[in-house]
Protein backbone atom coordinates (compact mmCIF):
# COMPACT_ATOMS: atom_id res chain seq x y z
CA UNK A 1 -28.41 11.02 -36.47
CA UNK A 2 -30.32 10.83 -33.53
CA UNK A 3 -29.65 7.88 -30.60
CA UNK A 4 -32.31 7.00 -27.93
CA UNK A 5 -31.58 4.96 -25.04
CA UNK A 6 -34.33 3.06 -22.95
CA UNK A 7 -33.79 0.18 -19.93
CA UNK A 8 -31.82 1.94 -17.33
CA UNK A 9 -33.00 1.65 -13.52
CA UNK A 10 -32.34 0.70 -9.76
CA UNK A 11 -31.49 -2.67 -8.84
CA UNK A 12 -29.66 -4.67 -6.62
CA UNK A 13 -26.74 -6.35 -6.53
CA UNK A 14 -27.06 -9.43 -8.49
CA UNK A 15 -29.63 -8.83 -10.38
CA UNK A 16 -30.10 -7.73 -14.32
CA UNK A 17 -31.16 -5.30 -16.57
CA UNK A 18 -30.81 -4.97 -20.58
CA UNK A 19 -30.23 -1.38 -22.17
CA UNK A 20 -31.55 -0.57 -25.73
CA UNK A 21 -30.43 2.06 -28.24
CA UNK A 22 -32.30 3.11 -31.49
CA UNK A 23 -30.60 5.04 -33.77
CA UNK A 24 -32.51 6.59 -36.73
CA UNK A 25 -31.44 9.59 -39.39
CA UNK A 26 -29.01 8.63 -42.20
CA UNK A 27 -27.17 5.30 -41.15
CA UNK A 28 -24.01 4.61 -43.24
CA UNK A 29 -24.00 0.81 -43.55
CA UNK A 30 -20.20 0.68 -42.02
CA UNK A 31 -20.61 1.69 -38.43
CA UNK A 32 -19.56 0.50 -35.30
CA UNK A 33 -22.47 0.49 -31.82
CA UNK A 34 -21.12 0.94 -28.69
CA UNK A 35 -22.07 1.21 -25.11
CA UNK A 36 -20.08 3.80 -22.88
CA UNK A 37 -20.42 4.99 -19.38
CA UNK A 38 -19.19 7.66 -16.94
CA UNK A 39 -19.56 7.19 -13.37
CA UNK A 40 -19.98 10.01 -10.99
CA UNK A 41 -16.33 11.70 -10.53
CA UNK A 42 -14.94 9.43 -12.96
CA UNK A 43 -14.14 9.78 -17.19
CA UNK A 44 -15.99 8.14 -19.74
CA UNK A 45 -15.19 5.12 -20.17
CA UNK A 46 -15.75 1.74 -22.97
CA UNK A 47 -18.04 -0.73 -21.60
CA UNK A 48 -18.62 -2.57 -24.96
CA UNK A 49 -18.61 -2.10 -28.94
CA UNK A 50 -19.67 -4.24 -31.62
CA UNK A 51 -18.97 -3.86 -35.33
CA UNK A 52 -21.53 -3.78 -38.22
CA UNK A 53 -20.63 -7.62 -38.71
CA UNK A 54 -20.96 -8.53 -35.25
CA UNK A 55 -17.83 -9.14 -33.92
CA UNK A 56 -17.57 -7.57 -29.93
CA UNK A 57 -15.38 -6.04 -27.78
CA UNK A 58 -15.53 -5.48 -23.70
CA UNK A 59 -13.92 -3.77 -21.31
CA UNK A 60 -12.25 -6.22 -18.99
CA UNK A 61 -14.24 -5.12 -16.05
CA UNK A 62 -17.50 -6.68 -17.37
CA UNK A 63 -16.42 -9.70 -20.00
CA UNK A 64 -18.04 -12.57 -18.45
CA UNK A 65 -21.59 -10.29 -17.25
CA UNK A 66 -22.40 -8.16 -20.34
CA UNK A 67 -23.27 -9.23 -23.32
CA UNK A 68 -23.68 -6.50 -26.16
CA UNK A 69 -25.54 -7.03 -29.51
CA UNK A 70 -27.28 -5.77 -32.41
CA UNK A 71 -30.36 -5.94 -34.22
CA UNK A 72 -29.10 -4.33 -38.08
CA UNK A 73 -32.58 -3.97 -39.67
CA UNK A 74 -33.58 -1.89 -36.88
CA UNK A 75 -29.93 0.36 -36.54
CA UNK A 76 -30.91 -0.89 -32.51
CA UNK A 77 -27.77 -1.86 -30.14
CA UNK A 78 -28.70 -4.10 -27.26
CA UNK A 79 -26.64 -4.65 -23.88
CA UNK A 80 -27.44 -7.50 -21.72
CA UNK A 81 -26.14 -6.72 -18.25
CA UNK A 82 -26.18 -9.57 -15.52
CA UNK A 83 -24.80 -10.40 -12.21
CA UNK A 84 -24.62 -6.05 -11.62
CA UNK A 85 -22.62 -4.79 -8.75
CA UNK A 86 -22.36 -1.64 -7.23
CA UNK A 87 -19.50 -0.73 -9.15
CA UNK A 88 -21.46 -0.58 -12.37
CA UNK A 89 -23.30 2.06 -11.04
CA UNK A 90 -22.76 4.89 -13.60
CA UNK A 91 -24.72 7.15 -16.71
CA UNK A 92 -24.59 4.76 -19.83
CA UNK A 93 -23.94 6.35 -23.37
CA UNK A 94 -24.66 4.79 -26.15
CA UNK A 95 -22.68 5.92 -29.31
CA UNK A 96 -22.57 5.19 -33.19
CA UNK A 97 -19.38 5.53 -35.31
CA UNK A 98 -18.88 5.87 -38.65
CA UNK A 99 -15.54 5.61 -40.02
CA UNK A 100 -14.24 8.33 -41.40
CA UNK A 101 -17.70 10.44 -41.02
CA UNK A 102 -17.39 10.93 -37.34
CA UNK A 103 -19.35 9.65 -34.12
CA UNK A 104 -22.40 10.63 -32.46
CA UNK A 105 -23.72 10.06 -28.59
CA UNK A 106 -27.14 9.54 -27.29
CA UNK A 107 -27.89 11.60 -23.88
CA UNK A 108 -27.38 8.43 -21.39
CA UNK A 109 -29.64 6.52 -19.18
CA UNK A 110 -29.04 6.25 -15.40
CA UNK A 111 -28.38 2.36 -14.04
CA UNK A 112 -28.07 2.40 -10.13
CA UNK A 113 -26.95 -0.74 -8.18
CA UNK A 114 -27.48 -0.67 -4.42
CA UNK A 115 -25.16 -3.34 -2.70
């Protein structure tokens, strides 16, 4: 399974950017999409999941700004991100899990935001 993330960037505080992630190989139909992150100094950490069905999860620190979804008939996760602040600055993972089979991480894409 291989994951490919595309949208990261600089931008400013306040502003927006949307993250993709396109996984391809052999996709069990079960799976869950998520959206990690790991800022410099810091763990890894959630940002937001969302099952095979569509039903989301977020991290407390961005409910209300992100918005995560998922396009099934193209295995792609999606992950609207608005009204950024510095804080978000960090290397975002994206990451497929299959229940029981295991999980597998793409290699990140950088988003900066400059106060």
């Amino acid at each position: 399974v291989q994951l490919v993330e595309s949208g990261g960037g600089l931008v400013q505080a306040g502003e927006s950017l949307r993250l993709s992630c396109a996984a391809s190989g052999r996709i069990f139909t079960t799976n869950v999409m998520g959206w990690y992150r790991q800022a410099p100094g810091k763990g890894r950490e959630l940002v937001a999941r969302i099952n095979f069905d569509g039903s989301p999860d977020y991290a407390d620190s961005v409910k209300g700004r992100f918005t995560i979804s998922r396009d099934n008939a193209k295995n792609t996760v999606y992950l609207q991100m608005n009204s950024l602040k510095p804080e978000d600055t960090a290397v975002y993972y994206c990451n497929i899990e299959f229940t029981g089979y295991g999980n597998y991480w793409g290699e990140g894409t950088l988003v900066t935001v400059s106060s």
